[in-house]
N, C-alpha and C. Protein backbone atom coordinates (compact mmCIF):
# COMPACT_ATOMS: atom_id res chain seq x y z
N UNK A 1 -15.56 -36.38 29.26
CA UNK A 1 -14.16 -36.53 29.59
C UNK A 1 -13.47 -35.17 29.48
N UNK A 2 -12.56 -34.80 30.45
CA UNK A 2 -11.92 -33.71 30.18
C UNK A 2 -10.81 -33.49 30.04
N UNK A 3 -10.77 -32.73 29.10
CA UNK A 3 -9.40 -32.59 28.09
C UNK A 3 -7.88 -31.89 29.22
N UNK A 4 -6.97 -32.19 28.77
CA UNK A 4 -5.78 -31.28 29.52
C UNK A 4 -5.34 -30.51 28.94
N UNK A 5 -5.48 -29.23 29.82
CA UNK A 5 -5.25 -27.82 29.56
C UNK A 5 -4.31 -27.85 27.60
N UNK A 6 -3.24 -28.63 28.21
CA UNK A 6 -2.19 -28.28 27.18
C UNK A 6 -2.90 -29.16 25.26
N UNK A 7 -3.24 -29.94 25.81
CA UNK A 7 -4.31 -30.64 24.62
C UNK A 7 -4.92 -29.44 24.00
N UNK A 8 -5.99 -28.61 24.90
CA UNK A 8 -7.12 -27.68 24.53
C UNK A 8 -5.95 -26.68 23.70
N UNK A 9 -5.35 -26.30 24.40
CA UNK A 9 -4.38 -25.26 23.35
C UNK A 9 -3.99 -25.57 22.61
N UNK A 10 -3.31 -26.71 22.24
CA UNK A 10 -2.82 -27.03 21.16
C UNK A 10 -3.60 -27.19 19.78
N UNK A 11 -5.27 -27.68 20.50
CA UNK A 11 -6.37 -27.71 19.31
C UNK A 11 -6.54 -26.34 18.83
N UNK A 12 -7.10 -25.63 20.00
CA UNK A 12 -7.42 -24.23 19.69
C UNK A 12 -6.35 -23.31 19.00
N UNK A 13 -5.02 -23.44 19.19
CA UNK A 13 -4.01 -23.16 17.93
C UNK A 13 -4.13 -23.28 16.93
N UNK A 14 -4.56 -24.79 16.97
CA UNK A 14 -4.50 -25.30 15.58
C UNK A 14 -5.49 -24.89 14.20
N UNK A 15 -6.59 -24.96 15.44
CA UNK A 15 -8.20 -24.15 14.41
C UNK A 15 -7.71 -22.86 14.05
N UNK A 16 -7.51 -22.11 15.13
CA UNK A 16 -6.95 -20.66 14.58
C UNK A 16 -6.23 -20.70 13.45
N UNK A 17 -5.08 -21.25 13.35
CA UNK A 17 -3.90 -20.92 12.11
C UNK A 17 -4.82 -21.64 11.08
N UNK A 18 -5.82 -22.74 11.22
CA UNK A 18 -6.33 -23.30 10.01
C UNK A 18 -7.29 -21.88 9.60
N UNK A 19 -7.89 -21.46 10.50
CA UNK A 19 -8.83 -20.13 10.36
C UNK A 19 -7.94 -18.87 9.31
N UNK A 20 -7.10 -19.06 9.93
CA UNK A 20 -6.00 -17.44 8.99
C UNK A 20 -5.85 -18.00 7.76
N UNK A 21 -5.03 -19.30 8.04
CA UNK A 21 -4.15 -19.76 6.12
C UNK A 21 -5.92 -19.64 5.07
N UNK A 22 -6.71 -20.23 5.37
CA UNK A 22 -7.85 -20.32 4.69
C UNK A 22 -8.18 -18.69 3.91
N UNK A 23 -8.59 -18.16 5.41
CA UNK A 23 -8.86 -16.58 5.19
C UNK A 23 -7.92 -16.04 4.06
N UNK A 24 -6.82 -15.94 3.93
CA UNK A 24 -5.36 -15.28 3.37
C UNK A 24 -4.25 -16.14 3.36
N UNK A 25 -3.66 -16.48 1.86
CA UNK A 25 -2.85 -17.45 2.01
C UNK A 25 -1.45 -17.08 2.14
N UNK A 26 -1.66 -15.56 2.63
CA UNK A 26 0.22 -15.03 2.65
C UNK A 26 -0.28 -14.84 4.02
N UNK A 27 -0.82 -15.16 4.91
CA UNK A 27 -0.34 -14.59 6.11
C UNK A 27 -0.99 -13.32 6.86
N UNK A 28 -2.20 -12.89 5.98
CA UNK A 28 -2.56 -11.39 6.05
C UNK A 28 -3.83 -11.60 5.96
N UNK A 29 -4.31 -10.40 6.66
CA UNK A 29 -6.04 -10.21 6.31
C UNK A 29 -6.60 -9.05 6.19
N UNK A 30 -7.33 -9.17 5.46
CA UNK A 30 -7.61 -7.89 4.14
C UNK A 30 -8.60 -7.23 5.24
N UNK A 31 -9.12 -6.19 5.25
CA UNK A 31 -10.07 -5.33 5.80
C UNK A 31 -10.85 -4.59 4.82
N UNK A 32 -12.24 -3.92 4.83
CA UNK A 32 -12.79 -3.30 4.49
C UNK A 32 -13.05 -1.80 4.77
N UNK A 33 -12.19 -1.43 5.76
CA UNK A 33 -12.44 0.11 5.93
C UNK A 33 -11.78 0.53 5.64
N UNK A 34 -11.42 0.88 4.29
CA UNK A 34 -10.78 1.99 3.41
C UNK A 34 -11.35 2.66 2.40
N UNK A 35 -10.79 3.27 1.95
CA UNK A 35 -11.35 4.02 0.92
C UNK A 35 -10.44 4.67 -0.13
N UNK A 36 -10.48 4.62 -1.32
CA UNK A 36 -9.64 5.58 -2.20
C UNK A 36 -9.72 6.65 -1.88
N UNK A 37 -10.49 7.35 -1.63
CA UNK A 37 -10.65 8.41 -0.72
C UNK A 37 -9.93 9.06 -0.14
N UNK A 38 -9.55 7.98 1.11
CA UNK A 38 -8.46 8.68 1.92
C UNK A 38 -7.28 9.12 1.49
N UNK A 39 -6.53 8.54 0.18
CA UNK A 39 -5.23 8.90 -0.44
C UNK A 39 -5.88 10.54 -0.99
N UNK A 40 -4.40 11.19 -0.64
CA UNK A 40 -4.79 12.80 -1.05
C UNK A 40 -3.67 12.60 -2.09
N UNK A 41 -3.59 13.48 -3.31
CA UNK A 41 -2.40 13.49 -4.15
C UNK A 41 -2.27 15.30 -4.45
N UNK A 42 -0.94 15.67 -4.17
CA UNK A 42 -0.82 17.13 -4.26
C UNK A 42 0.38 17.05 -4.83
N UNK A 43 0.29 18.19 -6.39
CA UNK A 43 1.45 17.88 -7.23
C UNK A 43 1.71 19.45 -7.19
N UNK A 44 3.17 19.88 -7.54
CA UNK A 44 3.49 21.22 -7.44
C UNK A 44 4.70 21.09 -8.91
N UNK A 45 5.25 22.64 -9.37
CA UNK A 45 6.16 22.22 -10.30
C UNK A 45 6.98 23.32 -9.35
N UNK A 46 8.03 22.45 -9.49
CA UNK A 46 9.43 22.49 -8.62
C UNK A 46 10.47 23.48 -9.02
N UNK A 47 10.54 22.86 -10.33
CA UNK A 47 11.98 23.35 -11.07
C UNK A 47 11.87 22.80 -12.57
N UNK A 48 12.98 23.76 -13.14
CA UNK A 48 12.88 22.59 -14.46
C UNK A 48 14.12 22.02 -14.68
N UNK A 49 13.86 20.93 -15.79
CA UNK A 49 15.09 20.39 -16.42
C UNK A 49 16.23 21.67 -16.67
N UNK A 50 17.76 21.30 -17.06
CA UNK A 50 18.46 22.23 -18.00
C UNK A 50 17.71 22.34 -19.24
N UNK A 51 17.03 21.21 -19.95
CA UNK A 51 16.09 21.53 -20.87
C UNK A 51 15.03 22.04 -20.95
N UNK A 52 14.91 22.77 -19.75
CA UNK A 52 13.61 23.44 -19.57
C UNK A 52 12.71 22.72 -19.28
N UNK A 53 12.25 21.40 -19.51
CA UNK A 53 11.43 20.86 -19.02
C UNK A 53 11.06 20.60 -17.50
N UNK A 54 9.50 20.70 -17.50
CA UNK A 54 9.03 21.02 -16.19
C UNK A 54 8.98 20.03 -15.30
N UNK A 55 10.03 20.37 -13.88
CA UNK A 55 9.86 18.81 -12.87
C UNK A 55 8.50 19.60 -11.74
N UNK A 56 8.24 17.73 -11.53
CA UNK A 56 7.00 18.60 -10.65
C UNK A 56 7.49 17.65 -9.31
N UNK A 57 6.95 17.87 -8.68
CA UNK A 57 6.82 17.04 -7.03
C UNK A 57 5.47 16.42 -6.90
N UNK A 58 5.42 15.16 -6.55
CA UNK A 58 4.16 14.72 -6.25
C UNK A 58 4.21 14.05 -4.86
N UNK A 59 3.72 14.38 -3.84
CA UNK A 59 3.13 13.72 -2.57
C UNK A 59 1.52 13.11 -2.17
N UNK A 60 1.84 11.44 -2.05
CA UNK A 60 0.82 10.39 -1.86
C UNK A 60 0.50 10.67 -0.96
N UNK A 61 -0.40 11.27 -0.04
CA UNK A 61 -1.11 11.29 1.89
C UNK A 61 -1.78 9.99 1.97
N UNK A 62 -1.59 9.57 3.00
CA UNK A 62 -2.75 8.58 3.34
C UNK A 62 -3.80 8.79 4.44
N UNK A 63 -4.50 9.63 4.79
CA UNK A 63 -4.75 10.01 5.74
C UNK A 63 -5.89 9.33 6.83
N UNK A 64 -6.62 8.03 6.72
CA UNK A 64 -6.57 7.02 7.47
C UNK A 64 -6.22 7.05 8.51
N UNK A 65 -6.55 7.24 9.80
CA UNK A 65 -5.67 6.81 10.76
C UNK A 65 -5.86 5.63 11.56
N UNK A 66 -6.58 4.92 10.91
CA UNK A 66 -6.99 3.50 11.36
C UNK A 66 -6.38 1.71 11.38
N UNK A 67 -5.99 1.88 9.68
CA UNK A 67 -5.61 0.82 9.49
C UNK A 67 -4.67 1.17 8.21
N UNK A 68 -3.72 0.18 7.78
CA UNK A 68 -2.93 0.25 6.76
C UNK A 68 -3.89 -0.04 5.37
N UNK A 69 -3.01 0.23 4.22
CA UNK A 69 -3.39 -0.05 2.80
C UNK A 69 -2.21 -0.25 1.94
N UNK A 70 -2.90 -1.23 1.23
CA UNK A 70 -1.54 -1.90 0.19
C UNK A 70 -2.09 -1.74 -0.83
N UNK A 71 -1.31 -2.21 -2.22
CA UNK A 71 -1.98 -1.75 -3.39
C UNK A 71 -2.34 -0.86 -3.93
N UNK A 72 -2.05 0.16 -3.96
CA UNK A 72 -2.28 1.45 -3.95
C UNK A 72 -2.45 1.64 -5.94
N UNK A 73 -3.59 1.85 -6.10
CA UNK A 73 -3.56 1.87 -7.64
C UNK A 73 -3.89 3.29 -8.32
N UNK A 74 -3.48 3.97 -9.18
CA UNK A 74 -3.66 5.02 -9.52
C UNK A 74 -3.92 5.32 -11.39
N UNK A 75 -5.15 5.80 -11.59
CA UNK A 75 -5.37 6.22 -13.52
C UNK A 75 -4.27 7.46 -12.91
N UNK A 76 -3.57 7.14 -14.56
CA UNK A 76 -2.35 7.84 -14.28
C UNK A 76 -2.20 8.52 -16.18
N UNK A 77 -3.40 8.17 -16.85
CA UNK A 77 -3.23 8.62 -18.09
C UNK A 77 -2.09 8.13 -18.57
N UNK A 78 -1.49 8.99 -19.80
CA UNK A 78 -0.30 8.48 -20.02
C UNK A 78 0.68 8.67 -19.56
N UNK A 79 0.91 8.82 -18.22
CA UNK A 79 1.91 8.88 -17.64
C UNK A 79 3.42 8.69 -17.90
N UNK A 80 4.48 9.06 -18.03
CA UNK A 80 5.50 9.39 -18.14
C UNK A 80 6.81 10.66 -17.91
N UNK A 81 7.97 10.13 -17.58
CA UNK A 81 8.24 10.67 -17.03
C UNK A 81 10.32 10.98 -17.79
N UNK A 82 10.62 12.07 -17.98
CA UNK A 82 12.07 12.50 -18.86
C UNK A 82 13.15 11.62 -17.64
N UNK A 83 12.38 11.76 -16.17
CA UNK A 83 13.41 11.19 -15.50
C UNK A 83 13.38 10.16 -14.80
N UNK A 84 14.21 9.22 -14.05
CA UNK A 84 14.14 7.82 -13.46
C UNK A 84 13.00 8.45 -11.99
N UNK A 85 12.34 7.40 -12.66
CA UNK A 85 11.28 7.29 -10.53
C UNK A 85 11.82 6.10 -10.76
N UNK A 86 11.80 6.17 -8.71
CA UNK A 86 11.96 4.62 -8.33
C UNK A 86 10.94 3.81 -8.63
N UNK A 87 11.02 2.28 -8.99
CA UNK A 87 9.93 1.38 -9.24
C UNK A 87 9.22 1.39 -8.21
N UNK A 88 10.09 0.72 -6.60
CA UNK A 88 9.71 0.61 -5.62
C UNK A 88 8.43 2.09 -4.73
N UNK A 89 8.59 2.92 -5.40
CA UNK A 89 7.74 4.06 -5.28
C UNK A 89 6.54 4.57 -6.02
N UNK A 90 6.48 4.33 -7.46
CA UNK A 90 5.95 4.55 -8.15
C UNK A 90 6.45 3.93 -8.99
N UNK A 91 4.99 3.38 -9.84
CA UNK A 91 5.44 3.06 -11.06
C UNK A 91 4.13 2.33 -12.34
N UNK A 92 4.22 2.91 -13.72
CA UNK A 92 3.47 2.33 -14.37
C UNK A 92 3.49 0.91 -14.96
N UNK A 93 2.02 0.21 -14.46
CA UNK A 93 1.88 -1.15 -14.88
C UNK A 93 1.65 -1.53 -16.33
N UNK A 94 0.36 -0.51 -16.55
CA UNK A 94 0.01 -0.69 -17.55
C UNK A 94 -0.51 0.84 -18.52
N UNK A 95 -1.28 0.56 -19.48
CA UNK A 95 -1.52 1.92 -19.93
C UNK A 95 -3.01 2.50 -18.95
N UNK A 96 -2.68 3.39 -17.98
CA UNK A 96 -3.63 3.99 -16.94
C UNK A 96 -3.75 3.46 -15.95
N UNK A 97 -2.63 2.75 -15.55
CA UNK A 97 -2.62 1.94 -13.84
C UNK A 97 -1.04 1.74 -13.64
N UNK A 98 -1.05 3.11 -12.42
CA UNK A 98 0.27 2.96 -11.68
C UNK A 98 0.27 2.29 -10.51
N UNK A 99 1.24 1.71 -9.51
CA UNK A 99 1.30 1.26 -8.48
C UNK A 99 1.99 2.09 -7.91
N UNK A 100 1.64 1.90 -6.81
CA UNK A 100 2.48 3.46 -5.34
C UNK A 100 3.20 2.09 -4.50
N UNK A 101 4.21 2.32 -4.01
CA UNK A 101 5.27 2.10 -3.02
C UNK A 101 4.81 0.30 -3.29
N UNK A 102 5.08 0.33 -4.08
CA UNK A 102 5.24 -1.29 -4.95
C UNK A 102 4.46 -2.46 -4.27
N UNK A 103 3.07 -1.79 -4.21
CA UNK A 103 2.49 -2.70 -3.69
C UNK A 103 2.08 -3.30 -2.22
N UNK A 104 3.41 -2.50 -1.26
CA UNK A 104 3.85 -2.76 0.09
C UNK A 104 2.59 -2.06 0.86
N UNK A 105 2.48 -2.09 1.98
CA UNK A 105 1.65 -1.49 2.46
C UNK A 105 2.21 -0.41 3.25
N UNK A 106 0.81 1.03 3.11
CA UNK A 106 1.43 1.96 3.47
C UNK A 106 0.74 2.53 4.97
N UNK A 107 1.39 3.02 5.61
CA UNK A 107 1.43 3.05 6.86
C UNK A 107 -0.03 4.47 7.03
N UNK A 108 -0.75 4.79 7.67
CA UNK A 108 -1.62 5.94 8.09
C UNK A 108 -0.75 7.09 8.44
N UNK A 109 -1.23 8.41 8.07
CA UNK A 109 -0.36 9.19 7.42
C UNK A 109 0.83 9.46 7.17
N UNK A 110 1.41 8.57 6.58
CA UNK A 110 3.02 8.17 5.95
C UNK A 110 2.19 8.61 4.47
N UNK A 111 3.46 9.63 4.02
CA UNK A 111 3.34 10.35 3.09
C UNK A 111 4.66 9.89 1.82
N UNK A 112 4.18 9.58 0.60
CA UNK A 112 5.69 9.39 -0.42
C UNK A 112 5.56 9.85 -1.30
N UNK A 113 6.91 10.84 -1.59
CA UNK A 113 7.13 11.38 -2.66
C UNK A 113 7.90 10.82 -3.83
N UNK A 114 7.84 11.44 -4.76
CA UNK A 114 9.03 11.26 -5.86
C UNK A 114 8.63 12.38 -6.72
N UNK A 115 9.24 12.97 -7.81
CA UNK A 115 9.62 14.11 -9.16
C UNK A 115 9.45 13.03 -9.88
N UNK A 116 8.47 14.16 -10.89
CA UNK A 116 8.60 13.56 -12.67
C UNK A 116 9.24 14.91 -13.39
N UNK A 117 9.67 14.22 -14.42
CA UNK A 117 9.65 15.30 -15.41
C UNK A 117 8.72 15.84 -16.34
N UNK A 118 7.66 16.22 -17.18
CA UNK A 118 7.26 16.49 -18.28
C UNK A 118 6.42 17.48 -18.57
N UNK A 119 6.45 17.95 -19.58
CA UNK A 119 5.67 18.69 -20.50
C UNK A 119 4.23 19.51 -19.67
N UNK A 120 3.96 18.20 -19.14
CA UNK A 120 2.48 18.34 -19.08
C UNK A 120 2.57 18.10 -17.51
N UNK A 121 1.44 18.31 -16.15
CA UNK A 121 1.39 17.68 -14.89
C UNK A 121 0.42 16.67 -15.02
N UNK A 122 0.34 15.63 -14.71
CA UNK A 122 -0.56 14.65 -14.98
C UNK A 122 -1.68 14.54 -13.41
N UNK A 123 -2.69 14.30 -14.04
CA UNK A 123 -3.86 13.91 -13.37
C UNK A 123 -3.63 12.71 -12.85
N UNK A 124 -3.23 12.49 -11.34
CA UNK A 124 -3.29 11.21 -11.02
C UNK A 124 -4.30 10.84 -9.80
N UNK A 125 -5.11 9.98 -10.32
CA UNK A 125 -6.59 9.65 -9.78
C UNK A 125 -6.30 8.48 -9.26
N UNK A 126 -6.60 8.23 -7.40
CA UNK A 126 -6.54 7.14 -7.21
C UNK A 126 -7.62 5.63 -7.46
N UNK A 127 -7.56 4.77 -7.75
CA UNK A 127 -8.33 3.90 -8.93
C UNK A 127 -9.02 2.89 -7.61
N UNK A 128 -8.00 2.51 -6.80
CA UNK A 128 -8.24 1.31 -5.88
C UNK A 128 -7.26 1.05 -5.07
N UNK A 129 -7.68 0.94 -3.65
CA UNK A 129 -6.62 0.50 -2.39
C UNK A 129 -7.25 -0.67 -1.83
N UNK A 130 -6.38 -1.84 -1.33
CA UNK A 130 -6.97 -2.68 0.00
C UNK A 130 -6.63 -2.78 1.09
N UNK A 131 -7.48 -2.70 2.44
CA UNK A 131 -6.74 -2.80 3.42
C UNK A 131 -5.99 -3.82 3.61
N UNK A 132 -4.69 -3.83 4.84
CA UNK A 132 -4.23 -4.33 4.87
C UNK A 132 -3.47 -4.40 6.32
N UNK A 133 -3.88 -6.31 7.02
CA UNK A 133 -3.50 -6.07 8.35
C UNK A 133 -2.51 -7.37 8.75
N UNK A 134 -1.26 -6.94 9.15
CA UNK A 134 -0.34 -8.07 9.78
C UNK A 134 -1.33 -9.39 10.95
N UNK A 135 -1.29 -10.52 10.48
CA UNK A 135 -1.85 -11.13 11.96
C UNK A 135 -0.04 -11.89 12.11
N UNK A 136 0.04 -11.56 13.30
CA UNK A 136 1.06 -12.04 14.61
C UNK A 136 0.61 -12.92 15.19
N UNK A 137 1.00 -14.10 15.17
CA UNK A 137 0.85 -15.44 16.05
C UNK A 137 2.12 -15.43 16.53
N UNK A 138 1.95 -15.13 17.95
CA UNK A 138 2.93 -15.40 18.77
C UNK A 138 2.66 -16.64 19.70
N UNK A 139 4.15 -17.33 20.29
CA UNK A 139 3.91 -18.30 20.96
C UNK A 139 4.68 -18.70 22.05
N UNK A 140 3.56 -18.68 23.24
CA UNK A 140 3.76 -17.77 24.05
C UNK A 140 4.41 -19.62 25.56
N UNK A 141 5.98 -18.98 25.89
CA UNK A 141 6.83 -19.95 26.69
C UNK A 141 6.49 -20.16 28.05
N UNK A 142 5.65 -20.83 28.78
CA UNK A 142 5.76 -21.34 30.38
C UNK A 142 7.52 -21.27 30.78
N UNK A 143 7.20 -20.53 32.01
CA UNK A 143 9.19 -20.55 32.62
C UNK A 143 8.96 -21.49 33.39
């Protein structure tokens, strides 16, 4: 027996979106071609405090030009800092695991900065990234 056109699509929709929610339950699907790797981290000292203390500049690279990455995790030692970083940019979770641009995913070579303040320049080693890819179900209108 054969099915009508608009039947078949509606199944074959249906498997699909059952196919994604399963895969990823926000909507997303993770990839495997990344690498910690690709994040470059280049820190410079800028300026200092009025207290003399030393600000530095730090810029995240992503240099990937393939696919996005979220999660961005970084050994960050004891990290700290005399002055406010944004959360949404950086920020420590725990003792030796920072998060970069809060988790969001970051675009192929989209670069983010922020200044610390301290004493010392810290070693920041990236720990772990996952890829990360929008699926778009669009749905698509007969005129």
């Amino acid at each position: 027996m054969k099915m009508p056109t608009s039947v078949l699509s509606v199944v074959s929709l249906g498997i699909f979106l059952v196919l994604v929610s399963s895969h990823e339950g926000t909507g997303r699907a993770r990839q495997s071609r990344c690498s910690h790797r690709d994040i470059v981290i280049a820190q410079a000292q800028v300026q200092s405090q009025p207290s003399g203390l030393p600000t530095f500049l730090v810029e995240i690279t992503y240099t990937n030009t393939k696919v996005q990455v979220s999660n961005i995790h970084f050994y960050c030692e004891q990290f700290s800092s005399a002055i406010d970083i944004r959360p949404d940019v950086f920020k420590c979770i725990a003792v030796n695991d920072s998060l970069a641009n809060g988790g969001k995913p970051l675009a192929p070579g989209l670069t983010l900065s922020f200044t610390y303040a301290n004493s010392t320049l810290f070693q920041l080693t990236p720990l772990n990234v996952e890829a990360y890819v929008d699926i778009l179900v669009s749905r698509c209108v007969r005129n």
